[in-house]
Protein backbone atom coordinates (compact mmCIF):
# COMPACT_ATOMS: atom_id res chain seq x y z
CA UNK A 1 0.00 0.00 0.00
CA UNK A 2 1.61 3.47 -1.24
CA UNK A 3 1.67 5.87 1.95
CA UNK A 4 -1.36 8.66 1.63
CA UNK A 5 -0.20 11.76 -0.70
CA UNK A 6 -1.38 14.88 0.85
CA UNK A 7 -1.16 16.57 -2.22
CA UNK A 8 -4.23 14.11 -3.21
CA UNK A 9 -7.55 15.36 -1.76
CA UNK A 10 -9.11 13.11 0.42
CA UNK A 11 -12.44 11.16 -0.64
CA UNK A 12 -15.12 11.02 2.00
CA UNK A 13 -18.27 9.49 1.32
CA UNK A 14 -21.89 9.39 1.87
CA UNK A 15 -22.78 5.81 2.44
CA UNK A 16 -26.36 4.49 1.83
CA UNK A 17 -27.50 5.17 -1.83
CA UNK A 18 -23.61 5.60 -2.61
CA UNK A 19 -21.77 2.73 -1.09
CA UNK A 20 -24.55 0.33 -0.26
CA UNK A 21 -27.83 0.09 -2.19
CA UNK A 22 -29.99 0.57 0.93
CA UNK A 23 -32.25 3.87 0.00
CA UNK A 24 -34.98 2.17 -2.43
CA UNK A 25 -35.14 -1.02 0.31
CA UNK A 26 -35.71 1.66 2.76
CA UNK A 27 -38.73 2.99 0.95
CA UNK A 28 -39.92 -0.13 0.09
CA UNK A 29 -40.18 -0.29 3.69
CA UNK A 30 -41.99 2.39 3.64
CA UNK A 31 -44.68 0.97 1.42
CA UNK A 32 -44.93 -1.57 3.33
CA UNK A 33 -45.88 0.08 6.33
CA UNK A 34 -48.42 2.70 4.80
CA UNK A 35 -51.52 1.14 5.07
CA UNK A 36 -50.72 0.50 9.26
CA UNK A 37 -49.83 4.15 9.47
CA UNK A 38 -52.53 5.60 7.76
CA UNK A 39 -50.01 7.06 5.26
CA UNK A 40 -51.15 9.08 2.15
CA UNK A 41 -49.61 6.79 -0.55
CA UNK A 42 -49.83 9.60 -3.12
CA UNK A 43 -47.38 12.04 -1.01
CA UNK A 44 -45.23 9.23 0.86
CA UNK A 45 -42.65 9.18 -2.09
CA UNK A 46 -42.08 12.97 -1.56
CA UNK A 47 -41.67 12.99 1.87
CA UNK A 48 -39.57 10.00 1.83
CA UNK A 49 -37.24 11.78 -0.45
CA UNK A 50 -37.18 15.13 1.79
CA UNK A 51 -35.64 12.68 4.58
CA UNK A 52 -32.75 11.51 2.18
CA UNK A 53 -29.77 11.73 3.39
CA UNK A 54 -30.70 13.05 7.06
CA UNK A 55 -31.07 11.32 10.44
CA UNK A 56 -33.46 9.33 11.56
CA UNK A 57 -34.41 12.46 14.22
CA UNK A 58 -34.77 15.54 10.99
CA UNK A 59 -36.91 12.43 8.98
CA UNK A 60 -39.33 12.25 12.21
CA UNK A 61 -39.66 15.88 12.38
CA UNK A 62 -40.92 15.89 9.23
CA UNK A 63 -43.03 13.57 9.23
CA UNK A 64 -44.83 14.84 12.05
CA UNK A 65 -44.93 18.28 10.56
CA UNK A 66 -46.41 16.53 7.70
CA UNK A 67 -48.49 14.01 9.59
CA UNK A 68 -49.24 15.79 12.55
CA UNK A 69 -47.22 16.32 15.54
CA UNK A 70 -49.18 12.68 17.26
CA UNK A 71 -47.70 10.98 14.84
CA UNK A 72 -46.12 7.66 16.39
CA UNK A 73 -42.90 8.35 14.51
CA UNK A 74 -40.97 6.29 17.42
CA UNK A 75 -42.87 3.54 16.72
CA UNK A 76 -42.85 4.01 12.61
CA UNK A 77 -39.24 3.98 12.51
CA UNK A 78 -38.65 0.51 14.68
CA UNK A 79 -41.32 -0.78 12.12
CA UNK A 80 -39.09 0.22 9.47
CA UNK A 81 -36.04 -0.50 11.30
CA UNK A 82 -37.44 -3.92 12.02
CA UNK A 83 -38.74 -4.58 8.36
CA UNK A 84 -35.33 -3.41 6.55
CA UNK A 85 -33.29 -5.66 8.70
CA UNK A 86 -35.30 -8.46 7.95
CA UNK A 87 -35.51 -7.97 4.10
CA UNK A 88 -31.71 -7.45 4.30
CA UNK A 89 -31.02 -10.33 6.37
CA UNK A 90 -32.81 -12.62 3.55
CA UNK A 91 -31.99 -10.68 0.36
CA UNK A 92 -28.92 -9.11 1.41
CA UNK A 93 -27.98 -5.16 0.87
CA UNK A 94 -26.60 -5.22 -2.68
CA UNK A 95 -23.29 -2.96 -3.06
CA UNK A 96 -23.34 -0.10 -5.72
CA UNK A 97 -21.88 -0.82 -9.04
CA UNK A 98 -18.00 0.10 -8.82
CA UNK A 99 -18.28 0.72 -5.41
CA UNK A 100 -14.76 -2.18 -4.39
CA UNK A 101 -12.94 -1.42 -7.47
CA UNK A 102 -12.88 2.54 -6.94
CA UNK A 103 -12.29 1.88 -3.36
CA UNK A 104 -9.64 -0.59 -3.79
CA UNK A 105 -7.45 1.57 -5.72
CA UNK A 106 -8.48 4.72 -3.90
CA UNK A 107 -6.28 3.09 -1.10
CA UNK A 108 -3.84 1.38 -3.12
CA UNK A 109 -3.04 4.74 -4.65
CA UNK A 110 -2.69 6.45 -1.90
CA UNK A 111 -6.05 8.36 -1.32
CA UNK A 112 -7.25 9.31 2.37
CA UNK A 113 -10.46 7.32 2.58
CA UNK A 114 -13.09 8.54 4.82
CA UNK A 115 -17.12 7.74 5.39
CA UNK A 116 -19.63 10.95 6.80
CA UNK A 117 -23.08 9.12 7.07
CA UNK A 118 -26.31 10.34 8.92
CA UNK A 119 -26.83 6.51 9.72
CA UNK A 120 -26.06 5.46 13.58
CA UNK A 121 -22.37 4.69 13.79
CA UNK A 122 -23.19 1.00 14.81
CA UNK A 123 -25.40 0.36 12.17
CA UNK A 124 -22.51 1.24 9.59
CA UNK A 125 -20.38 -0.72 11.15
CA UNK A 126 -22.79 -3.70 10.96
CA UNK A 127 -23.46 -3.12 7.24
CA UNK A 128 -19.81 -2.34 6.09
CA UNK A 129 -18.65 -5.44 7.84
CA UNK A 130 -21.36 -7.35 6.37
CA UNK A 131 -20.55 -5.93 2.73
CA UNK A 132 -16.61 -6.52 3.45
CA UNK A 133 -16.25 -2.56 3.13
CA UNK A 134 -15.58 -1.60 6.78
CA UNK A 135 -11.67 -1.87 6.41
CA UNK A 136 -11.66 -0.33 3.58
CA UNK A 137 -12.31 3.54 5.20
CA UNK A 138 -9.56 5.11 7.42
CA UNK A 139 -12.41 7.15 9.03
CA UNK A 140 -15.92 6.99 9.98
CA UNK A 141 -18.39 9.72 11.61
CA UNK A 142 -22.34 8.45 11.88
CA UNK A 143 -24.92 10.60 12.75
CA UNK A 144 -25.43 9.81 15.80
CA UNK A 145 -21.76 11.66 16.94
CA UNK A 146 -22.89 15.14 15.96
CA UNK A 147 -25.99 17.23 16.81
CA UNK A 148 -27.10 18.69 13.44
CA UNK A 149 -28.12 16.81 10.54
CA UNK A 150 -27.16 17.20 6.93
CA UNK A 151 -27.98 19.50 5.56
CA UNK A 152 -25.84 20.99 8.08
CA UNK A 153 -22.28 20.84 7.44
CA UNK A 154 -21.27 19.42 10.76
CA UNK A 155 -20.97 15.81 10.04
CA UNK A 156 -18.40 16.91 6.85
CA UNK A 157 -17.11 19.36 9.10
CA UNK A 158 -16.09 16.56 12.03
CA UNK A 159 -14.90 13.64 9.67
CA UNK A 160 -12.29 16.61 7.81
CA UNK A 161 -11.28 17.76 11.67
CA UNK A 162 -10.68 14.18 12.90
CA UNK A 163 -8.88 13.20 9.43
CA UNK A 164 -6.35 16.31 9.46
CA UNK A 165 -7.85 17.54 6.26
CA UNK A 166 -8.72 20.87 5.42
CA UNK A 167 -12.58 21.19 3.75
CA UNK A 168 -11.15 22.83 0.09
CA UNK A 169 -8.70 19.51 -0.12
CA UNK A 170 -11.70 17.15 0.17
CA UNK A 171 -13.96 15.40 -2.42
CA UNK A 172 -17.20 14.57 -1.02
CA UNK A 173 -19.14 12.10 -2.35
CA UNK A 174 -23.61 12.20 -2.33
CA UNK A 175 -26.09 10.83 -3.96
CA UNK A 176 -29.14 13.36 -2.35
CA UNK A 177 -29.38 16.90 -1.76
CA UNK A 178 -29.13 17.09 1.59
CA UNK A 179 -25.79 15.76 1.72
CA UNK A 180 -24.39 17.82 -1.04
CA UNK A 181 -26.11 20.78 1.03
CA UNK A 182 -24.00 19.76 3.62
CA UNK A 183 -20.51 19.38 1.84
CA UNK A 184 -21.07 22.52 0.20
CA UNK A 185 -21.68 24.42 3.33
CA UNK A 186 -18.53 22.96 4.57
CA UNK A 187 -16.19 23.94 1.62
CA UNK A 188 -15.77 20.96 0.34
CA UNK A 189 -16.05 19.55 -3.49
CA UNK A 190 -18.87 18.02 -3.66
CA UNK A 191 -19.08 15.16 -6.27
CA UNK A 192 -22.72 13.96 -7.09
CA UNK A 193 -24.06 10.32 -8.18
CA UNK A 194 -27.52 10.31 -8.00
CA UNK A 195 -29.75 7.43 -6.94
CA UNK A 196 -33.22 8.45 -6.13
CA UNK A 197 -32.86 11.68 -6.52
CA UNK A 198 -32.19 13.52 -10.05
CA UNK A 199 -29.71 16.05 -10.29
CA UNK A 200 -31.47 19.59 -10.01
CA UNK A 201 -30.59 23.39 -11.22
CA UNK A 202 -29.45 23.55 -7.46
CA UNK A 203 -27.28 20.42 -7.35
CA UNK A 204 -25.72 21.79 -10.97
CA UNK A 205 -24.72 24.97 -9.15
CA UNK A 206 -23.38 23.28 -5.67
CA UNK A 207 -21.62 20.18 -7.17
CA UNK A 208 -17.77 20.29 -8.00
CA UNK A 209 -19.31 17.38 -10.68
CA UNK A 210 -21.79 15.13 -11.41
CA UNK A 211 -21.20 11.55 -12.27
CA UNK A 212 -23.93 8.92 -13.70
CA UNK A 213 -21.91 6.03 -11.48
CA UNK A 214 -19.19 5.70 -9.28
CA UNK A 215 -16.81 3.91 -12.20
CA UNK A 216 -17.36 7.54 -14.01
CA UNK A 217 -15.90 9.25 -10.86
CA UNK A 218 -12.76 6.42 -10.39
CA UNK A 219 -12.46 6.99 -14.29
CA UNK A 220 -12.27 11.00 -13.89
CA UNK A 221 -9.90 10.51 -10.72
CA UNK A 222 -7.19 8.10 -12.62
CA UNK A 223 -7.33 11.30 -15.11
CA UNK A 224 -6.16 14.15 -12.97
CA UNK A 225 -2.87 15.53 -12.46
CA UNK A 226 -2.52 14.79 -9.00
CA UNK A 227 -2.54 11.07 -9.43
């Protein structure tokens, strides 16, 4: 393994809809659990997206701003919890196409490797370690270790402090809005590959670049001068 080049930026990225698959099995949780909750089917697809890329406390305040503030979000979200772990536990999460070969030579080359996700810290560790991924980051910072969500930049903001990187020498990698919010309000680059969520006029203006996959990204990285 080649020692990390700080004149490389560092690569920190989101991690469910850009490493692991897990955003669509999450709303087809959702689905599942509409009819129990009383949800309007013809608006649960836009709320779910609002709640991309955030915590699991920003996605129940808007549900209950949308639903009512007696919502049982509490109860909603260890339905969903419960329901997601068992569809994953059968099916398995699948990994996003290019995901080990970019991440592989990321680290052979040198790269600083780092993971800002507003998933609970153990829960990434769970799913990287089931995918074969968790080694694979030199840093990790869930949601659960800082007090403002994404869109906020504080989760960007922590993973650059702990990693002894400064914001403008950082790439950060996001599939939703929220989470390019966030890099951008940190100073990072933000680097785009959608999933659910279609780039927008507002993503065009925020994003360093957009990329249809991650093997466009590893394909634009082997290109640059700093490699």
């Amino acid at each position: 393994m080649n020692p990390s080049n700080p004149h490389r930026p560092a690569l920190i990225f989101d991690m469910d809809g850009v490493i692991l698959d897990t955003e669509a099995l999450v709303r087809r949780c959702w689905h599942l659990l509409a009819s129990t909750y009383r949800l309007d089917g013809d608006d649960l697809d836009t709320i779910f997206l609002a709640t991309v890329g955030t915590t699991r406390i920003y996605t129940g305040e808007i549900m209950c701003k949308r639903y009512g503030m007696d919502f049982p979000y509490e109860s909603f979200d260890r339905d969903v919890s419960h329901t997601f772990h068992t569809i994953a536990d059968s099916e398995g999460i699948p990994v996003k196409p290019g995901v080990r070969d970019l991440l592989t030579w990321a680290k052979q080359t040198g790269f600083r490797i780092g993971l800002a996700s507003s998933t609970r810290e153990v829960t990434i560790r769970r799913e990287l370690e089931h995918a074969h991924l968790y080694h694979a980051f030199d840093h990790i910072v869930g949601g659960d270790r800082v007090a403002r969500s994404k869109p906020y930049p504080d989760i960007y903001q922590t993973a650059c402090l702990e990693m002894g990187v400064s914001p403008p020498d950082a790439f950060a990698i996001e599939d939703s809005y929220n989470g390019i919010r966030a890099a951008a309000a940190a100073d990072m680059h933000p680097i785009m590959v959608p999933d659910l969520l279609p780039p927008t006029d507002e993503m065009h203006t925020l994003c360093h670049s957009i990329f249809p996959s991650l093997t466009a990204f590893h394909t634009y990285l082997t290109e640059q001068p700093f490699i």
